[in-house]
C-alpha atoms as a PDB file:
ATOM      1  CA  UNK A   1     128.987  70.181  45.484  1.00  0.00           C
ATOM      2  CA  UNK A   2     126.627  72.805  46.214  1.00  0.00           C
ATOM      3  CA  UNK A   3     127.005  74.966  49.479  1.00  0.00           C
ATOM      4  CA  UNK A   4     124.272  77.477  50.972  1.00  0.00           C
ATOM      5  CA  UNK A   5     123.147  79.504  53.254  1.00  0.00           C
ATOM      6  CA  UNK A   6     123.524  82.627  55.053  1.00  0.00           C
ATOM      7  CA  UNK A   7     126.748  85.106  54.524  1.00  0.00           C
ATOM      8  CA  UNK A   8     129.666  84.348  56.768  1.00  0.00           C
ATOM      9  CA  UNK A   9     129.063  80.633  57.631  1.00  0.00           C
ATOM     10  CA  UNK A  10     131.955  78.810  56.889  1.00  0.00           C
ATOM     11  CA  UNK A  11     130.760  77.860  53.024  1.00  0.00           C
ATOM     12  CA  UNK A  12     133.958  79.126  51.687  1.00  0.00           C
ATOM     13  CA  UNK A  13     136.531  77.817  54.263  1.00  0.00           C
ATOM     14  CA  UNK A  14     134.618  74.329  54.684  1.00  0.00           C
ATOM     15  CA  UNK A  15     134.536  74.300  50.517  1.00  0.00           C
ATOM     16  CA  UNK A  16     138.078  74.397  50.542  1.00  0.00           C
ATOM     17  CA  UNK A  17     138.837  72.191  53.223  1.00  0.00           C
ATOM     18  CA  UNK A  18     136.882  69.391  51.604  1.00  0.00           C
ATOM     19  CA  UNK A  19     138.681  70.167  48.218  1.00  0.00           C
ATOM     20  CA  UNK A  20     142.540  70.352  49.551  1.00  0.00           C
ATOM     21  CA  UNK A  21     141.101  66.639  51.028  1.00  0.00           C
ATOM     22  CA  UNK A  22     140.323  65.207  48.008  1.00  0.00           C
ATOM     23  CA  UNK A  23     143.144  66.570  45.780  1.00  0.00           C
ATOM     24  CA  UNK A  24     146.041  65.951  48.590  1.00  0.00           C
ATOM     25  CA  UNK A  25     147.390  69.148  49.819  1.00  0.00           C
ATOM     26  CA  UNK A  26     146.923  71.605  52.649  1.00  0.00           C
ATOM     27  CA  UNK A  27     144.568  74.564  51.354  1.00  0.00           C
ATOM     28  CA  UNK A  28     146.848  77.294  51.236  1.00  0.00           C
ATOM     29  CA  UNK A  29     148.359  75.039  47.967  1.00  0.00           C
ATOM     30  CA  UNK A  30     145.222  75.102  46.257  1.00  0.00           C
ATOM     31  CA  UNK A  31     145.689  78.026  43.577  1.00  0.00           C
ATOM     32  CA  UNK A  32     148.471  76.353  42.064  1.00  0.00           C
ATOM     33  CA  UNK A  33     146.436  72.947  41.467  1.00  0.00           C
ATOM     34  CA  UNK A  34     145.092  72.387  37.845  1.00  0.00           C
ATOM     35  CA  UNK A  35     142.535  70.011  39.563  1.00  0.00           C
ATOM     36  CA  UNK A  36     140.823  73.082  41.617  1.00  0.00           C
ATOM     37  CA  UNK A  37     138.778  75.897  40.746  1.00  0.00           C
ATOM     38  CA  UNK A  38     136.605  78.180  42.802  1.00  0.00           C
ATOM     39  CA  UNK A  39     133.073  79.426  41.250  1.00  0.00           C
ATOM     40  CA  UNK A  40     130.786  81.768  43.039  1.00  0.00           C
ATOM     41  CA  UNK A  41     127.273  82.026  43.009  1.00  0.00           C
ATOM     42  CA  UNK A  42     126.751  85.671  43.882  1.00  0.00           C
ATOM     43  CA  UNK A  43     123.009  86.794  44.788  1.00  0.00           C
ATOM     44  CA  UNK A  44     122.898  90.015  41.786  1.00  0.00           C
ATOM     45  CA  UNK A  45     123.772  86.607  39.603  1.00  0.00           C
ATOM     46  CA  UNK A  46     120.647  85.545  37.055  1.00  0.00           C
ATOM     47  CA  UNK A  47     120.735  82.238  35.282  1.00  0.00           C
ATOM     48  CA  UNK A  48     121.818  84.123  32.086  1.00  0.00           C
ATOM     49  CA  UNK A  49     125.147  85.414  33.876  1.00  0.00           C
ATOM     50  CA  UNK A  50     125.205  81.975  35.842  1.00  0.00           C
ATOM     51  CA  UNK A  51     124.778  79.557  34.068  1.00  0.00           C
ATOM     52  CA  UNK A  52     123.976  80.181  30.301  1.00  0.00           C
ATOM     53  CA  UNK A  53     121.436  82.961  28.299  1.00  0.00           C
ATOM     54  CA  UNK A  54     121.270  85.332  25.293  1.00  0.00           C
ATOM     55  CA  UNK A  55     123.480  88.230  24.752  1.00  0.00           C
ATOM     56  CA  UNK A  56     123.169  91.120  22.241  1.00  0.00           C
ATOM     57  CA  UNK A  57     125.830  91.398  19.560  1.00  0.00           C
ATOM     58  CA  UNK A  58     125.942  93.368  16.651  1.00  0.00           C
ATOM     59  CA  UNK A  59     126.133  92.243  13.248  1.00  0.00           C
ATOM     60  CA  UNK A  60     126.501  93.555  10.070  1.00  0.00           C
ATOM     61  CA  UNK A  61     124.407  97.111   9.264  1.00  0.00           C
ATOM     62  CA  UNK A  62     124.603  97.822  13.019  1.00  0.00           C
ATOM     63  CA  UNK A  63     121.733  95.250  13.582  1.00  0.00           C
ATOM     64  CA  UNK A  64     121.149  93.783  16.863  1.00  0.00           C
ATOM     65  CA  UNK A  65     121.147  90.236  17.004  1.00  0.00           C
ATOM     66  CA  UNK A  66     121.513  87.895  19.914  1.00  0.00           C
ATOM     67  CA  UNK A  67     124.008  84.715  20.424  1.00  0.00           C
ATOM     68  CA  UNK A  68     123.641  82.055  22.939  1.00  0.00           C
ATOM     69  CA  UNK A  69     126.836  82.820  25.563  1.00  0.00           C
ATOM     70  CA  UNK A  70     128.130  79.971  28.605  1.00  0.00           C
ATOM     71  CA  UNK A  71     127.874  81.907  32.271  1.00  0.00           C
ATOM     72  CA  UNK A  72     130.729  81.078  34.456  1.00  0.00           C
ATOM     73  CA  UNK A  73     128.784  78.105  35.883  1.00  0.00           C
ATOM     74  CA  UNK A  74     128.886  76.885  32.535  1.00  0.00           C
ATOM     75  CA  UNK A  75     132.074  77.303  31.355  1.00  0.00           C
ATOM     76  CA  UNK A  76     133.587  75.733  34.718  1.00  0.00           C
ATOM     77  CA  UNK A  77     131.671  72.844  33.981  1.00  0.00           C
ATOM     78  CA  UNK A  78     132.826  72.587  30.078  1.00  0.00           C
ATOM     79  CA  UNK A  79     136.600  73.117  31.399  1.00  0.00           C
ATOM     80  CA  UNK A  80     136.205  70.407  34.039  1.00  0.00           C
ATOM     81  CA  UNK A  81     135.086  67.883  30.949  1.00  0.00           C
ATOM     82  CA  UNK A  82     137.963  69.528  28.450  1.00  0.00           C
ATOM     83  CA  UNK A  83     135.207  70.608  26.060  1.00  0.00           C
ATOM     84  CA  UNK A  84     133.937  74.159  25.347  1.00  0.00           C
ATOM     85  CA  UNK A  85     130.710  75.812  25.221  1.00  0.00           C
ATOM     86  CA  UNK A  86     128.759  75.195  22.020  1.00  0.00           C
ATOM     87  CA  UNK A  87     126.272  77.585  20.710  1.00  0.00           C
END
């Protein structure tokens, strides 16, 4: 489920209301729940930190190269289907 829209709405709290629904406990239990995990789009985000893009790394001889990395969009979604990120 995606929520949007302006600062201070209620995304958060409603976001948490619907998950402590659908798992069975009240929402301050939610932390300790294996089932529940809070990601964050935040607007200085791009799709590279988001979701997935190219990172420098340095290799042998101090040469640049550059590795395909998981954003934490990504890597929620590879935890929620017990697999990791493949590059």
């Amino acid at each position: 489920m995606i929520l949007r829209g302006a600062p201070r709405t209620g995304k958060t709290y409603l976001a948490k209301q619907i998950a402590a629904e659908m798992i069975g406990c009240e929402t301050d239990e939610l932390s300790d729940k294996a089932q529940f995990e809070f990601v964050q789009f935040h607007p200085s985000y791009d799709y590279t930190d988001f979701v997935e893009g190219l990172r420098p790394v340095t290799s042998g001889n101090d040469q640049v190269d550059f590795e395909l990395r998981a954003g934490s969009f990504m890597a929620f979604c590879d935890r929620a289907r017990g697999t990791s990120f493949r590059n």
